[in-house]
Protein backbone atom coordinates (compact mmCIF):
# COMPACT_ATOMS: atom_id res chain seq x y z
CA UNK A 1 79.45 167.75 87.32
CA UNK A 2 82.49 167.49 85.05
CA UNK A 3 84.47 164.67 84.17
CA UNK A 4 87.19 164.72 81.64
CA UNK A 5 89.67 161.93 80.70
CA UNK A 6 92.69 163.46 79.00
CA UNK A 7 94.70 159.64 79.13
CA UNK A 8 93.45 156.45 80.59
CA UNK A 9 95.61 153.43 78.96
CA UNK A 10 98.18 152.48 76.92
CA UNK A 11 96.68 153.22 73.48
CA UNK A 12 93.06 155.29 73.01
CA UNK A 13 91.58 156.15 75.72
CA UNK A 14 89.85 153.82 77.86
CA UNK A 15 86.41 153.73 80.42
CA UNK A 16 87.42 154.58 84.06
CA UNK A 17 86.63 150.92 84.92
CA UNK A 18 89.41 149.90 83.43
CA UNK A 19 91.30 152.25 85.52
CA UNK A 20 89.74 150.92 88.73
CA UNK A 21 90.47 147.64 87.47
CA UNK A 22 93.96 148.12 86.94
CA UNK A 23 94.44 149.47 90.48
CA UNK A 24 93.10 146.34 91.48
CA UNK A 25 95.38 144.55 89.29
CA UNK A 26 99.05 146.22 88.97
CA UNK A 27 101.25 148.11 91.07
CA UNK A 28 101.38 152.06 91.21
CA UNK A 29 104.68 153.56 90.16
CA UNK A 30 106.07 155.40 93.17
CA UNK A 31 108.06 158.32 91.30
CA UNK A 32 104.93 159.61 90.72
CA UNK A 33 104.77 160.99 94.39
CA UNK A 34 107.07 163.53 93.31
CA UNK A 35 103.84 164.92 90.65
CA UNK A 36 101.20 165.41 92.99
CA UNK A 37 101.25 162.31 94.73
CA UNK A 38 98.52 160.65 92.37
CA UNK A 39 96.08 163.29 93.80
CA UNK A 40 95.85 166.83 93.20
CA UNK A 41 93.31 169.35 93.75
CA UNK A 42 93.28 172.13 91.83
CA UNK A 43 92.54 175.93 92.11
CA UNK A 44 89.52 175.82 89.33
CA UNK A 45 87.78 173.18 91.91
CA UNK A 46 88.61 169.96 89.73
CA UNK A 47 90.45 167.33 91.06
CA UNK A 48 93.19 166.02 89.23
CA UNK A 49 94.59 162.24 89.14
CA UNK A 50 97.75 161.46 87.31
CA UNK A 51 100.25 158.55 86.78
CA UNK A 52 101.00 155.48 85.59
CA UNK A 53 101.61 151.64 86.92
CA UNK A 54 105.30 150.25 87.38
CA UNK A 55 105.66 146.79 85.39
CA UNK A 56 102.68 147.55 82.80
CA UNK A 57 102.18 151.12 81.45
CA UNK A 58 98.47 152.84 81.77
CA UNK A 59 99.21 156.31 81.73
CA UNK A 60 95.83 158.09 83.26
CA UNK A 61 95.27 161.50 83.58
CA UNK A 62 91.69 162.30 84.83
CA UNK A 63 90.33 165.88 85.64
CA UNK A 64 86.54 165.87 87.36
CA UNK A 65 84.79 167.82 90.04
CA UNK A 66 82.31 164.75 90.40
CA UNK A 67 82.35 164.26 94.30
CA UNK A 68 81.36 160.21 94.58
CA UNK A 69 83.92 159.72 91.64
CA UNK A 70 86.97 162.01 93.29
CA UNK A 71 86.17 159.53 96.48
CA UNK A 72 86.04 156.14 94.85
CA UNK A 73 89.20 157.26 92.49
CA UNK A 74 91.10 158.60 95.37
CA UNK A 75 90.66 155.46 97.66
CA UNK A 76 91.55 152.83 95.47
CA UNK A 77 94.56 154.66 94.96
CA UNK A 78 95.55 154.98 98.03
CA UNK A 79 94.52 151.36 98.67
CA UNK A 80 96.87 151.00 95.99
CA UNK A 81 99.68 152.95 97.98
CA UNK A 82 99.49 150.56 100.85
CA UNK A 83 100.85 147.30 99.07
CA UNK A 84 104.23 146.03 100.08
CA UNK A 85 105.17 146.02 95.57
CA UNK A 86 104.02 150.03 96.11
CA UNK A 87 105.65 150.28 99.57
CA UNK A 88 109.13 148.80 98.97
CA UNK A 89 109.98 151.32 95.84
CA UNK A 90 112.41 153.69 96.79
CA UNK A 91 110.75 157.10 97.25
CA UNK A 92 111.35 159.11 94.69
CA UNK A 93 114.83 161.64 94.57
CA UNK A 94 114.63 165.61 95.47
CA UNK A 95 117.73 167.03 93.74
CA UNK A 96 116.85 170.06 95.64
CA UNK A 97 117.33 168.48 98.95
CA UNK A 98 120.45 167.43 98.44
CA UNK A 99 123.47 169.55 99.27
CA UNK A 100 127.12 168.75 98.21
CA UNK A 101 129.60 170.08 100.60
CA UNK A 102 133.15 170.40 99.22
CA UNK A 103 136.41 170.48 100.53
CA UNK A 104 139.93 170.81 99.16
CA UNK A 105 142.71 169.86 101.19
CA UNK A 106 145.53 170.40 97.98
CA UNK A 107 145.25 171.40 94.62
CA UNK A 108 144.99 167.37 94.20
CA UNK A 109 143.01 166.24 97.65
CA UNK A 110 139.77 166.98 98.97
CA UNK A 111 136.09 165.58 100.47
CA UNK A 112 132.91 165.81 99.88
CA UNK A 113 130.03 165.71 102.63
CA UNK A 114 126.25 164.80 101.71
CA UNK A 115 123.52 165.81 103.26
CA UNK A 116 119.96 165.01 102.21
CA UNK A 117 117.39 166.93 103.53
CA UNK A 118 119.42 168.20 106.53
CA UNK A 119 121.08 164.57 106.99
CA UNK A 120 124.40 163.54 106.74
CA UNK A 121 124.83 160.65 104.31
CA UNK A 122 128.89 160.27 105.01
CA UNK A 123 131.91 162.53 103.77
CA UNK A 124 133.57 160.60 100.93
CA UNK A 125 137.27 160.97 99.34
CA UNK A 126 137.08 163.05 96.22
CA UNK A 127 138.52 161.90 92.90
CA UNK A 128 140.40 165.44 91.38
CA UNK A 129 141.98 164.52 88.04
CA UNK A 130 143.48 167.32 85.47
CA UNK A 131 141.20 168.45 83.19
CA UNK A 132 141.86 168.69 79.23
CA UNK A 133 141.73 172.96 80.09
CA UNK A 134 144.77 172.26 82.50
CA UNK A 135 142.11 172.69 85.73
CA UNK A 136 142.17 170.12 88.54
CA UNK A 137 138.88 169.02 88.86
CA UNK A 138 136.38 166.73 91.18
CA UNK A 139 133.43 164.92 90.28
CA UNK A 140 130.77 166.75 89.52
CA UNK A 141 127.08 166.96 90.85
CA UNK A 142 125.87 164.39 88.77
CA UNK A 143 128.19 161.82 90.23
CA UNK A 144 127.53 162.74 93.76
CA UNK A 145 123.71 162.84 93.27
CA UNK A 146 124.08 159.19 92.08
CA UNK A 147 126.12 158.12 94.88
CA UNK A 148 123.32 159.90 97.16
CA UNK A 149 120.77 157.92 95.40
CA UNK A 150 122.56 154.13 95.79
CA UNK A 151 122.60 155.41 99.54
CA UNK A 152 119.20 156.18 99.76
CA UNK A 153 118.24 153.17 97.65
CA UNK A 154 119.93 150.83 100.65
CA UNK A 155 118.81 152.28 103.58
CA UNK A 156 115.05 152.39 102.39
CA UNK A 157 115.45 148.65 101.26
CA UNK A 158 117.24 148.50 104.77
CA UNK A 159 113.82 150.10 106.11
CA UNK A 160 111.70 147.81 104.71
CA UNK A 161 113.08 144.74 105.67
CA UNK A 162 113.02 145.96 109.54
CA UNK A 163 109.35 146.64 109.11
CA UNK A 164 108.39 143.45 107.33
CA UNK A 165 110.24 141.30 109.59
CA UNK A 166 108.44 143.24 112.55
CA UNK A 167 105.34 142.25 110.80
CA UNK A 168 106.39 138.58 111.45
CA UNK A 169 106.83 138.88 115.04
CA UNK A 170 105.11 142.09 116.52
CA UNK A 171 101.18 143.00 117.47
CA UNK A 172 99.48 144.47 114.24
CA UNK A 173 98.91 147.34 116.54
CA UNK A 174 102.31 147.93 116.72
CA UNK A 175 103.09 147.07 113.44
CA UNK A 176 101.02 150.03 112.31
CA UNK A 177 103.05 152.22 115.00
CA UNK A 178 106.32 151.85 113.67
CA UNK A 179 105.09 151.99 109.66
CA UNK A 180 103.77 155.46 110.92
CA UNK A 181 107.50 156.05 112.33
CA UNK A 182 108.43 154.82 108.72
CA UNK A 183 106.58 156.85 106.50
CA UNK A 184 107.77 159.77 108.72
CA UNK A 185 111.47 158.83 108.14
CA UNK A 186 111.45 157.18 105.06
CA UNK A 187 114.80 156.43 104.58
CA UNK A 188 116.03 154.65 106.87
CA UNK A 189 114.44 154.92 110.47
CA UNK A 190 116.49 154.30 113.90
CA UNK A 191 115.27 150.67 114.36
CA UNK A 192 115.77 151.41 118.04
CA UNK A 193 114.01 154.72 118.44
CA UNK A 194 110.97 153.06 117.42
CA UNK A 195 110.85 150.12 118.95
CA UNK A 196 111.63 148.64 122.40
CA UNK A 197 115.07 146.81 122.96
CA UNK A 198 112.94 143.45 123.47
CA UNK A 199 111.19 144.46 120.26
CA UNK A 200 114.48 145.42 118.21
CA UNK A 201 116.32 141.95 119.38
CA UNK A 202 112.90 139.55 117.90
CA UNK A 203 113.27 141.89 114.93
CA UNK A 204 116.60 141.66 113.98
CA UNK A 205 116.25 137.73 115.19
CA UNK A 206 113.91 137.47 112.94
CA UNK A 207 116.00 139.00 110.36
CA UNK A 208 118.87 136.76 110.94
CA UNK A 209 116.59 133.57 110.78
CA UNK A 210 113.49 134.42 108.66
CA UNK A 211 112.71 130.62 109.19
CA UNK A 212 112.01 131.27 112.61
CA UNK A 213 109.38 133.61 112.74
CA UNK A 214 106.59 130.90 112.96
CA UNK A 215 108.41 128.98 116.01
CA UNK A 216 107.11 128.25 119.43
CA UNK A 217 109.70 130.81 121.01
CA UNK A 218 108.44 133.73 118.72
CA UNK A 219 104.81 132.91 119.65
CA UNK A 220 105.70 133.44 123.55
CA UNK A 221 107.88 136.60 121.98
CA UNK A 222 104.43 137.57 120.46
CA UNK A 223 102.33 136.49 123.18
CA UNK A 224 104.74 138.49 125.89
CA UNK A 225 105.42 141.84 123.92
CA UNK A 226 101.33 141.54 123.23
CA UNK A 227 100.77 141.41 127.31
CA UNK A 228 103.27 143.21 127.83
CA UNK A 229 101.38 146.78 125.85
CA UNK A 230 98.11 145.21 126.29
């Protein structure tokens, strides 16, 4: 068995307790999906685990083909994964699944539609201003990327505050149905395609009044929707 640590900490390099310790400890930092997802197995039969923490910086970058260690490592990662700090990061942005749809109505007036990964984020007024060259131009990509990200940004926040205020009000089994639904639209899923219209209304009651959640009337809303799918 093989184990190497290329980068575990801040400064030298550190024992992979520290590591485990620090997953106990800090938050993972989500962009890091977009590298392997923390995880990676690799074609020369290593495993590879690589990324760093959010608010404190640990870099780690571990390569081993020990079984019990790949297992242990993996799980408290993942562990990791599941905590609302981890879980209300925005996921991080695909430039590549983003297309910018352009439209010119005059040589001063046009659109542009978004659509990230084959959905339509809104069709928004173009700016087209006269270049230095003498060229009427648009914004370019970079603008429209970070208007796609500010969407993206709000409608995941938007996400999480449907699922957490379900969590106030809804059967843990249910709970875990609709953060399925979640993970499988990340940004942004239909609040009523995954829940019930009895459901949706405690929800977004919920939302309205957070204060609520602990009242008498949401206990028989708990107590019925509970019956109700038991």
């Amino acid at each position: 068995m093989t184990t190497e640590i290329l980068s575990n900490g801040s400064g030298s390099v550190q024992p992979l307790e520290a590591l485990f310790a620090r997953l106990e400890s800090d938050t993972l930092d989500r962009s890091f999906e977009a590298y392997g997802n923390f995880v990676e197995e690799c074609s020369n039969g290593m495993t590879s685990f690589f990324g760093n923490f959010l608010t404190y910086s640990h870099v780690f970058n571990v390569m081993t083909d020990d079984a019990d260690l790949i297992e242990r490592l993996t799980a408290a990662i993942r562990r990791n994964q599941q905590s609302a700090d981890y879980l209300d990061q925005t996921l991080p942005f695909d430039c590549n699944l983003l297309t910018i749809e352009r439209k010119r109505f005059s040589v001063t007036q046009g659109e542009v539609l978004l659509t990230y990964a084959g959905r339509s984020l809104g069709q928004f007024g173009d700016k087209i201003e006269l270049t230095g060259g003498g060229v009427w131009r648009g914004h370019g990509d970079r603008e429209w990327e970070d208007t796609a990200r500010k969407i993206l940004a709000r409608e995941h926040a938007a996400a999480r505050e449907v699922f957490k205020a379900a969590q106030a009000v809804l059967p843990s089994t249910r709970v875990a149905e609709i953060f399925a639904a979640q993970k499988a639209a990340p940004f942004g899923a239909d609040l009523d395609a995954t829940m019930s219209a009895e459901e949706a209304r405690a929800v977004r009651a919920v939302q309205m009044h957070p204060s609520s959640a602990g009242s008498a009337t949401f206990r028989s809303v708990l107590t019925a929707l509970g019956a109700a799918r038991g």
